[in-house]
C-alpha atoms as a PDB file:
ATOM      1  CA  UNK A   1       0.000   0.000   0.000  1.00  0.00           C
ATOM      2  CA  UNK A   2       1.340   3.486  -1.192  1.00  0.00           C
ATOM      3  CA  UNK A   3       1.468   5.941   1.611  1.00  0.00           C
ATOM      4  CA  UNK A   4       0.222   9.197  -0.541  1.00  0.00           C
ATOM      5  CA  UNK A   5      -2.475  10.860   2.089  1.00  0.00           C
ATOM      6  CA  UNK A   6      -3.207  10.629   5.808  1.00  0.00           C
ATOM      7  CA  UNK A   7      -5.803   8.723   5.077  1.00  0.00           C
ATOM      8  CA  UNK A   8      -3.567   6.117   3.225  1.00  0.00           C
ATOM      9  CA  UNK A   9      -1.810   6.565   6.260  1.00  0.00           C
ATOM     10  CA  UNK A  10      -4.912   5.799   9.205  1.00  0.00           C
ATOM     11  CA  UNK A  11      -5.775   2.662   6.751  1.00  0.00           C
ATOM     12  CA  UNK A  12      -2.177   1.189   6.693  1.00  0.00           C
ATOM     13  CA  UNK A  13      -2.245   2.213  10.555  1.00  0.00           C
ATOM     14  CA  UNK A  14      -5.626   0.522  11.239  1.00  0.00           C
ATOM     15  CA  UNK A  15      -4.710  -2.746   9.084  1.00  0.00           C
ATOM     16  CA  UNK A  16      -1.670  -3.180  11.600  1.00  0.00           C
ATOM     17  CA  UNK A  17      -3.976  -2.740  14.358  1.00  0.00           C
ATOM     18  CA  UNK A  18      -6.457  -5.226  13.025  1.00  0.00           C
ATOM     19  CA  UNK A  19      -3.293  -8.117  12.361  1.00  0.00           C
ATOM     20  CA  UNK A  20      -2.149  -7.217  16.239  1.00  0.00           C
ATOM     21  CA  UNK A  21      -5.369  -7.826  17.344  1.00  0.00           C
ATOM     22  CA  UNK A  22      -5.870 -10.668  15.316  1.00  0.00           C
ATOM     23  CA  UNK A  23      -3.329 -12.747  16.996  1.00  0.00           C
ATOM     24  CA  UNK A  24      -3.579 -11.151  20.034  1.00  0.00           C
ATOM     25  CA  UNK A  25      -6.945 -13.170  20.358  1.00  0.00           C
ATOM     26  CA  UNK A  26      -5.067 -16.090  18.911  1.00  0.00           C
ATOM     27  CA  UNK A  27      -2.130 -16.061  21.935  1.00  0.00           C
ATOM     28  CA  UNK A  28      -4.781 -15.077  24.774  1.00  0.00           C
ATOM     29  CA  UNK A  29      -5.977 -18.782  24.935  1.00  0.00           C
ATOM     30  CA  UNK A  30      -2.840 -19.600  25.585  1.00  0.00           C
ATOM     31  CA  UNK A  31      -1.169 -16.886  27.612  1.00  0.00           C
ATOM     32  CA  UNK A  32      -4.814 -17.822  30.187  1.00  0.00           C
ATOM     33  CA  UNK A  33      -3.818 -21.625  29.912  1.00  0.00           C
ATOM     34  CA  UNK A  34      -0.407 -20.943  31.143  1.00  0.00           C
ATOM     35  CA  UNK A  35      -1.377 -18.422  33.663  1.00  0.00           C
ATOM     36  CA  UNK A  36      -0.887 -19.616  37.251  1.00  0.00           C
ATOM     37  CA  UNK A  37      -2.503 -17.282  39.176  1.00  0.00           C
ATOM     38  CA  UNK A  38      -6.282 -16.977  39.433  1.00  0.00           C
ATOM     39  CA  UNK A  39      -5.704 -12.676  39.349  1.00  0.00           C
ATOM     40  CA  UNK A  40      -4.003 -13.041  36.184  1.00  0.00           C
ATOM     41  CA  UNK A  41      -6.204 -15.394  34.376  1.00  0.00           C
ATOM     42  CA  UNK A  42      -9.521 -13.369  35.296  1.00  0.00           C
ATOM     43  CA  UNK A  43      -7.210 -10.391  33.625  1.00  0.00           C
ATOM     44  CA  UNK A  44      -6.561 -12.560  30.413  1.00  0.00           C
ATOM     45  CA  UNK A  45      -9.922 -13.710  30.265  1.00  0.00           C
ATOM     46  CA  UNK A  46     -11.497 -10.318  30.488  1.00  0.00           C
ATOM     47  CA  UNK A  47      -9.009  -9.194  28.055  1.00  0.00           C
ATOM     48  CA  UNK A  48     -10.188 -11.702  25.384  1.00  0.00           C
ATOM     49  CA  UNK A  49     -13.838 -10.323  25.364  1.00  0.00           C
ATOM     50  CA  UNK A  50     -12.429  -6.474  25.004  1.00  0.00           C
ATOM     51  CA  UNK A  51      -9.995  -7.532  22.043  1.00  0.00           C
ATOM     52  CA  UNK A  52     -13.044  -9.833  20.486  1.00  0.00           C
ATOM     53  CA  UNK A  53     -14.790  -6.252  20.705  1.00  0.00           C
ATOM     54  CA  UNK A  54     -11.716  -4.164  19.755  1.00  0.00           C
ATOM     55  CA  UNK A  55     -11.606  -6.380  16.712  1.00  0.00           C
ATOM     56  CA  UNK A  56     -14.809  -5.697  15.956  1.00  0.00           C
ATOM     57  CA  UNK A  57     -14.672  -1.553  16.833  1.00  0.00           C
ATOM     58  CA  UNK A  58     -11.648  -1.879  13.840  1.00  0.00           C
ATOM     59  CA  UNK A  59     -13.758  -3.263  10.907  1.00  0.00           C
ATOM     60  CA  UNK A  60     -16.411  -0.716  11.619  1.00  0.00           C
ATOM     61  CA  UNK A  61     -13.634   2.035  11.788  1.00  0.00           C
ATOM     62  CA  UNK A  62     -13.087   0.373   7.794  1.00  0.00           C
ATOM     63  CA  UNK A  63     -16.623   0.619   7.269  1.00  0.00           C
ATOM     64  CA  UNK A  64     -16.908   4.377   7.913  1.00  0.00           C
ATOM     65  CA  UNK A  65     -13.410   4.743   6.070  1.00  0.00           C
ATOM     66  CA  UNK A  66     -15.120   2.505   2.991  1.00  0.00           C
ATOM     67  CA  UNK A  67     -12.412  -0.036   3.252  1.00  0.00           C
ATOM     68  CA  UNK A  68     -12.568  -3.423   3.243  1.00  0.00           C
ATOM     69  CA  UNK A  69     -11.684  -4.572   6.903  1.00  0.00           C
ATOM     70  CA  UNK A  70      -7.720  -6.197   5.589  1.00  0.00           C
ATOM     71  CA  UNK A  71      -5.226  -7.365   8.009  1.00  0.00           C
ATOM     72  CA  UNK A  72      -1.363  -5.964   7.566  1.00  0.00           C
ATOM     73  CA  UNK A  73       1.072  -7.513   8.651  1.00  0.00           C
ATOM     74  CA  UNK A  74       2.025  -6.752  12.243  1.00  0.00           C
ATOM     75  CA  UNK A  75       5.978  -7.466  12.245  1.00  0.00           C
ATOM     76  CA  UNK A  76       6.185  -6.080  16.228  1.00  0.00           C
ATOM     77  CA  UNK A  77       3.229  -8.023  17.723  1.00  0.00           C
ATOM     78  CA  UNK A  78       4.534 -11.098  15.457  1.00  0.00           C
ATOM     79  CA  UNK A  79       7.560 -10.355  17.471  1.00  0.00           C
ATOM     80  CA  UNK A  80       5.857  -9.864  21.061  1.00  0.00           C
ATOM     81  CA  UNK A  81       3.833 -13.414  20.399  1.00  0.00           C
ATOM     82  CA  UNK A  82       7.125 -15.083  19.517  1.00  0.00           C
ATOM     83  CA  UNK A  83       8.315 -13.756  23.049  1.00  0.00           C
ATOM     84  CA  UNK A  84       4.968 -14.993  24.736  1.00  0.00           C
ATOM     85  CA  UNK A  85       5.927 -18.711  23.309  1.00  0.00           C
ATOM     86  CA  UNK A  86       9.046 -18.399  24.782  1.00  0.00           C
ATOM     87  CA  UNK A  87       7.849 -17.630  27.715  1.00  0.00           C
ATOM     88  CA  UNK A  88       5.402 -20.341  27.585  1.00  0.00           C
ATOM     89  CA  UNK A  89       7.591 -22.993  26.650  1.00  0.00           C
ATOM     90  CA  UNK A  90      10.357 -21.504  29.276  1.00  0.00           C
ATOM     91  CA  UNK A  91       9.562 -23.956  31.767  1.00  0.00           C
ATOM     92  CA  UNK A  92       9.854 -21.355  34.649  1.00  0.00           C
ATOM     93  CA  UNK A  93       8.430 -21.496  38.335  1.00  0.00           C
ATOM     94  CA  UNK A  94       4.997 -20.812  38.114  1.00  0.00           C
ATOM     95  CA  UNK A  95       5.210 -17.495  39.797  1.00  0.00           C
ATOM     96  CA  UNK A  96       8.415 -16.213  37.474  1.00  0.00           C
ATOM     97  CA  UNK A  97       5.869 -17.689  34.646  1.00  0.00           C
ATOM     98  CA  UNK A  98       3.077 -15.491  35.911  1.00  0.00           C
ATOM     99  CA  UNK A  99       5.254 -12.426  35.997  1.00  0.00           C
ATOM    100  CA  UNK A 100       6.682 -13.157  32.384  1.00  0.00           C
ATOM    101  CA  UNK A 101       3.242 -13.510  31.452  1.00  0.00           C
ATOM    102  CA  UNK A 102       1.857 -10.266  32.387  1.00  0.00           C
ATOM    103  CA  UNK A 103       5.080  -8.925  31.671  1.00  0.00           C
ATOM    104  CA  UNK A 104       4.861  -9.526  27.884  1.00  0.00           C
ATOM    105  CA  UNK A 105       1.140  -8.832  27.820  1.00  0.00           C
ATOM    106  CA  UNK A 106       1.641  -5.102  29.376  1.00  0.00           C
ATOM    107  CA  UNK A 107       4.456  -4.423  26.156  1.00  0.00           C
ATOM    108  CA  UNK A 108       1.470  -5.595  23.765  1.00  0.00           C
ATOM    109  CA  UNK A 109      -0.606  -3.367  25.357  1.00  0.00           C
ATOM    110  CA  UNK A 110       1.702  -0.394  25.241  1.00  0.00           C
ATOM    111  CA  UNK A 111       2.481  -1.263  21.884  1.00  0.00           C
ATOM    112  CA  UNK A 112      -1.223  -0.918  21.032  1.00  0.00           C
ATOM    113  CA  UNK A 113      -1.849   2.413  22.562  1.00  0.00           C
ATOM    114  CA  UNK A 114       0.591   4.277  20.743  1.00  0.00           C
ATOM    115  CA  UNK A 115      -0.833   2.488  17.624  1.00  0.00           C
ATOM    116  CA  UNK A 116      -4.566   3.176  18.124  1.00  0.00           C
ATOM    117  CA  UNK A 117      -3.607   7.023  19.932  1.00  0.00           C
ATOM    118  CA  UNK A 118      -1.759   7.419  16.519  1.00  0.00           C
ATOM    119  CA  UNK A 119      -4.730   6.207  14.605  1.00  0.00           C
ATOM    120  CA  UNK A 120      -7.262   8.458  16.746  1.00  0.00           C
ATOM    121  CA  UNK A 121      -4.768  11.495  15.687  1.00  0.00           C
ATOM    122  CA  UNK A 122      -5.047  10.968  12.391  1.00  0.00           C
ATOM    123  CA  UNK A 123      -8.889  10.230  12.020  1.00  0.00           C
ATOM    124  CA  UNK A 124      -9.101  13.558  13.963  1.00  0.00           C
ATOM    125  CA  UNK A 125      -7.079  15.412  11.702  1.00  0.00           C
ATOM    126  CA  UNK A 126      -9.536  13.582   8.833  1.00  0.00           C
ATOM    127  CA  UNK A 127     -12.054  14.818  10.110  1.00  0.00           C
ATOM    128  CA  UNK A 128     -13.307  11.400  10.723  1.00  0.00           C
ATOM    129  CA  UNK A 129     -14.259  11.718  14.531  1.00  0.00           C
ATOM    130  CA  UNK A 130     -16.882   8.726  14.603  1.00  0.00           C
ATOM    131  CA  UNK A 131     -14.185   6.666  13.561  1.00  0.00           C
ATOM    132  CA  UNK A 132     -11.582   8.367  16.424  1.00  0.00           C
ATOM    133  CA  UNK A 133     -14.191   8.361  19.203  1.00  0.00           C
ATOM    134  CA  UNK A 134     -14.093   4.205  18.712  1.00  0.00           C
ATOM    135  CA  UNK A 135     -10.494   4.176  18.471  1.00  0.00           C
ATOM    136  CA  UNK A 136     -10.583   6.430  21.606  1.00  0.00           C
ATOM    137  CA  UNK A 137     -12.878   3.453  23.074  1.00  0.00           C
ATOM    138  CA  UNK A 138     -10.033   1.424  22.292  1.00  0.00           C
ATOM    139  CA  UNK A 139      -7.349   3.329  23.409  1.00  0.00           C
ATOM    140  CA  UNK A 140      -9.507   3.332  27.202  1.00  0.00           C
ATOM    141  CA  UNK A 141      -9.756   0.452  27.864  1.00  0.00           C
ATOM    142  CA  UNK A 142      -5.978  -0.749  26.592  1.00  0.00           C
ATOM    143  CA  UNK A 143      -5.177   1.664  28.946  1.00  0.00           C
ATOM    144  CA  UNK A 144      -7.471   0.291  31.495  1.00  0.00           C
ATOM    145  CA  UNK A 145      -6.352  -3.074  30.666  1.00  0.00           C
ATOM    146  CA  UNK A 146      -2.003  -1.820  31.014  1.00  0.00           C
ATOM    147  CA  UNK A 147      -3.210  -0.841  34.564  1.00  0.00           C
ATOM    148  CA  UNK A 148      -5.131  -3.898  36.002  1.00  0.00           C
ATOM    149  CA  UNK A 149      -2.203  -5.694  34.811  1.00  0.00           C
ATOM    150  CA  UNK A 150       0.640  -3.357  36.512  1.00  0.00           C
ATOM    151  CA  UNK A 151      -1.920  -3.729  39.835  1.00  0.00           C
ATOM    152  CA  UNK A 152      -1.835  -7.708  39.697  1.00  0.00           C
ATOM    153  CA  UNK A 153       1.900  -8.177  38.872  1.00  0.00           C
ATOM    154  CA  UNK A 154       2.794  -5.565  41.411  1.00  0.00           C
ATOM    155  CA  UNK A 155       0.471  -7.319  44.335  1.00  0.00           C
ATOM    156  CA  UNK A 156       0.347 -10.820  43.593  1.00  0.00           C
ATOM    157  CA  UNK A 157       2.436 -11.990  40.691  1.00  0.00           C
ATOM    158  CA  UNK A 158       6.086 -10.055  41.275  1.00  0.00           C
ATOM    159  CA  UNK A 159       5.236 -11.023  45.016  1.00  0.00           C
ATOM    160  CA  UNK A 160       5.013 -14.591  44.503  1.00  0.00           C
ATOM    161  CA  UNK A 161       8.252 -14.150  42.093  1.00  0.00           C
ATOM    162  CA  UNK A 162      10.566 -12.556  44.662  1.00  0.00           C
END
């Protein structure tokens, strides 16, 4: 995809987002499998409804942009769920594995809200503020999400780890 216009821009930003969140839903089953903790589970399996929904916020955000809802190809989350499988497969106590866990789970979610703050800057500047007030939806409740998993590391996972 050329790069000509910000809009060209917002698309090739939202296809990225749509990949990430793509196999973000694919590594959550996992990531909640190999959870320990019952904290950190409940976190992942929130998490999977909100990105189910977040998924679902991105193809209407195509919609409104009359593009066909088209995944990129997400070379940093590819990167971040190649991490995750390490981490999986790491053999590591259970508490270290909880802490790795939401560890690598807080970078995808920073990773995703400078992507979808980036994409809700540019749909502003479009002019298209339906389509940044549900990437600013998004953007919430990654936030949200970054948070309740700093909170259950800090009190029950790094606790367990020391």
């Amino acid at each position: 995809m050329q790069l000509e216009t910000l809009e060209d821009l917002l698309v090739h930003q939202l296809r990225d987002l749509y990949d990430a969140e793509h196999r973000d839903l694919e590594l959550l089953p996992d990531l909640t499998e190999a959870a320990n903790d019952v904290s950190l589970v409940q976190v992942l399996q929130e998490h999977h409804q909100e990105t189910s929904d977040q998924r679902r916020r991105l193809e209407a955000c195509f919609q409104r942009l009359d593009h066909t809802p088209v995944r990129g190809d997400c070379t940093a989350m590819a990167g971040m769920v190649a991490e995750a499988e390490d981490v999986m497969e790491s053999g590591a106590d259970p508490a270290v594995q909880d802490a790795a866990i939401a560890a690598v789970k807080r970078r995808i979610a920073h990773y995703e809200i400078a992507g979808y703050g980036t994409a809700r800057d540019l749909a502003r500047q479009l002019g298209a503020h339906d389509v940044a007030d549900l990437l600013q939806q998004t953007l919430d409740e990654e936030t949200s999400s970054d948070a309740e998993l700093g909170q259950v590391a800090r009190n029950v996972v790094n606790v367990g780890a020391a």
